[in-house]
Protein backbone atom coordinates (compact mmCIF):
# COMPACT_ATOMS: atom_id res chain seq x y z
CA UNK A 1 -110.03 152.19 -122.53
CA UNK A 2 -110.82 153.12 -125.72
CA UNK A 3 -112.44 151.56 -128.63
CA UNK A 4 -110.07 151.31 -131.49
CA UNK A 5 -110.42 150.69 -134.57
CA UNK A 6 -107.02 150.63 -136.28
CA UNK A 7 -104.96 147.89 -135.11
CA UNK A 8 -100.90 147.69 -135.31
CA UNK A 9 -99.87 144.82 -137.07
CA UNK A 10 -97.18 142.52 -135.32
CA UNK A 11 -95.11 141.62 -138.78
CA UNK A 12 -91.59 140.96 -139.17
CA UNK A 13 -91.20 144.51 -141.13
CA UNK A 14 -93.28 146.18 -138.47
CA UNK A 15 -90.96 144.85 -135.75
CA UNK A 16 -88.11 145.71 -137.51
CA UNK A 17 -88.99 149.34 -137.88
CA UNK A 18 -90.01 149.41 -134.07
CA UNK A 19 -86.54 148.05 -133.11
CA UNK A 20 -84.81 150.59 -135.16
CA UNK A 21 -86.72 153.45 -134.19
CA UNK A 22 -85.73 152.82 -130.51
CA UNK A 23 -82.18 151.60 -131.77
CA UNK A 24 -82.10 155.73 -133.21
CA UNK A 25 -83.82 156.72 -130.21
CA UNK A 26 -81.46 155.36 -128.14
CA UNK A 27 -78.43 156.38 -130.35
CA UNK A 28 -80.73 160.09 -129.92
CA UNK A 29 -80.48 160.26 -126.52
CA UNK A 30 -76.81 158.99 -125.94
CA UNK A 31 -75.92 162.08 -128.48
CA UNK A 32 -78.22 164.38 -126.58
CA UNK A 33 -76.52 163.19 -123.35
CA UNK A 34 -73.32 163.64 -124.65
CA UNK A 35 -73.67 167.11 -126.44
CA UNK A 36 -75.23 168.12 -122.48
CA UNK A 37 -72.08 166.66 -120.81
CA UNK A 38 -69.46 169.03 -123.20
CA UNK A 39 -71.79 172.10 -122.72
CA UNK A 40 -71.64 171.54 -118.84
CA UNK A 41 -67.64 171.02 -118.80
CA UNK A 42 -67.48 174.21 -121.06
CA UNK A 43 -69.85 176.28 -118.96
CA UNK A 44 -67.94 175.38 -116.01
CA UNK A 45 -64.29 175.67 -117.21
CA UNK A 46 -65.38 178.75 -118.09
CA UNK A 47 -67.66 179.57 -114.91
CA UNK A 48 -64.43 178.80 -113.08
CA UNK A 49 -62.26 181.09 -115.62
CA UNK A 50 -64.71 184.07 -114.91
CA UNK A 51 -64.38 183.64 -110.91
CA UNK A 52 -60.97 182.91 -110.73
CA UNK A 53 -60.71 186.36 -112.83
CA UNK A 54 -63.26 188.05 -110.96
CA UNK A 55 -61.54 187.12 -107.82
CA UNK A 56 -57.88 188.65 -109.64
CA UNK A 57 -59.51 192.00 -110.07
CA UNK A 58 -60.47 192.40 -106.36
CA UNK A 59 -57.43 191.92 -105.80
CA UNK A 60 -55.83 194.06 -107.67
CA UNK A 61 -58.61 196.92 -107.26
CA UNK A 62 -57.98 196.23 -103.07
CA UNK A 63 -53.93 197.02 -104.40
CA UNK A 64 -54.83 200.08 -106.76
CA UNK A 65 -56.89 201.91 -103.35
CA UNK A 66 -54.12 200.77 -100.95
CA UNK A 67 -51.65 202.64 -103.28
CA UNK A 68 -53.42 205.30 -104.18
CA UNK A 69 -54.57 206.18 -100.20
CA UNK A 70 -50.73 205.59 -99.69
CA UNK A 71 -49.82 208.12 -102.58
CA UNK A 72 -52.33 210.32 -101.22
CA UNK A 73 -50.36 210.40 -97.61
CA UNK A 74 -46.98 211.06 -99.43
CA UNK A 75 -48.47 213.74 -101.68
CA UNK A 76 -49.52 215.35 -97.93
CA UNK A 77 -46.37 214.92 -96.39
CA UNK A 78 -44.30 216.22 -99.69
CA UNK A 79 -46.98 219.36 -99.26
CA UNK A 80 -45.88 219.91 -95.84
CA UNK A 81 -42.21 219.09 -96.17
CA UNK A 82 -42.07 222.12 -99.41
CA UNK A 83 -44.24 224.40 -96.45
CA UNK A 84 -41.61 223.91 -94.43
CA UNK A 85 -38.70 224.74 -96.46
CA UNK A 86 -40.34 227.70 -97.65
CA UNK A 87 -40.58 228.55 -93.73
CA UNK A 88 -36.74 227.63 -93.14
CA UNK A 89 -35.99 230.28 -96.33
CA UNK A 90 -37.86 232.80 -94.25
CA UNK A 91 -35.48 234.51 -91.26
CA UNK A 92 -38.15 235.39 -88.91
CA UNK A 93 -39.20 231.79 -88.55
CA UNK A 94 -35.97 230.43 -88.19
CA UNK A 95 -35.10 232.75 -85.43
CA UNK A 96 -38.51 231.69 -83.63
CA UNK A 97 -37.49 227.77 -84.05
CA UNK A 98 -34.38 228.76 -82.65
CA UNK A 99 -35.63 230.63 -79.76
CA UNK A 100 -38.44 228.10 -79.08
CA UNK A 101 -36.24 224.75 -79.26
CA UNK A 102 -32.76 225.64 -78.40
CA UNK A 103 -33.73 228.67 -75.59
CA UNK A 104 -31.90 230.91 -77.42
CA UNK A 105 -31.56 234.66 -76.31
CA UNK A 106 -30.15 237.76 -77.46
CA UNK A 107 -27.86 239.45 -75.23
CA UNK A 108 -29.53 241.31 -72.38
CA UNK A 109 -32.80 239.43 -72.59
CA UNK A 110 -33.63 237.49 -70.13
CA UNK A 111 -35.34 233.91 -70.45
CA UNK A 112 -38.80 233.36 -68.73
CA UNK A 113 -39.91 229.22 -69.02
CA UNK A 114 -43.40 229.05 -68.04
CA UNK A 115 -44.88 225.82 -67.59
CA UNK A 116 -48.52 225.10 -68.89
């Protein structure tokens, strides 16, 4: 231990001021504690906010592809539906479909069904 020199004095008015220096510490640290708790209710209502949002936009992204791969397959199938009537304007091809699906013949041709 060391040797000191100086020497607190144990008076009434030094007692007092010890006693209200802890009294303000103690009123410190109950402030300190309580400014902490707010911060940590904010940071979490709003940590909660910012998943619950987060979790939103996946879902709404996951809706945005799911449309757009469905648009995607209509735009194909509008393509191939506008081929086709451009075909069905076209006599040639009609006559073909006919021939092919209904085994349709002119007169004096004769039919030959050849199975693959």
């Amino acid at each position: 231990m060391k040797n000191r020199k100086v020497v607190r004095l144990e008076t009434p008015h030094a007692q007092q001021m010890s006693m209200d220096r802890a009294a303000r510490r103690r009123v410190h640290i109950r402030r300190c504690k309580r400014i902490v708790a707010v911060f940590a209710i904010i940071f979490l209502f709003l940590g909660f906010q910012i998943v619950r949002s987060r979790h939103s936009l996946a879902k709404v992204n996951a809706s945005i592809r799911q449309t757009q791969t469905q648009l995607a397959a209509q735009k194909a199938k509008g393509r191939d539906l506008n081929q086709q009537v451009k075909q069905l304007h076209d006599p040639e091809y009609i006559q073909q479909v006919i021939r092919s699906k209904y085994n349709y013949s002119k007169k004096g041709e004769t039919v030959y069904n050849l199975n693959d």
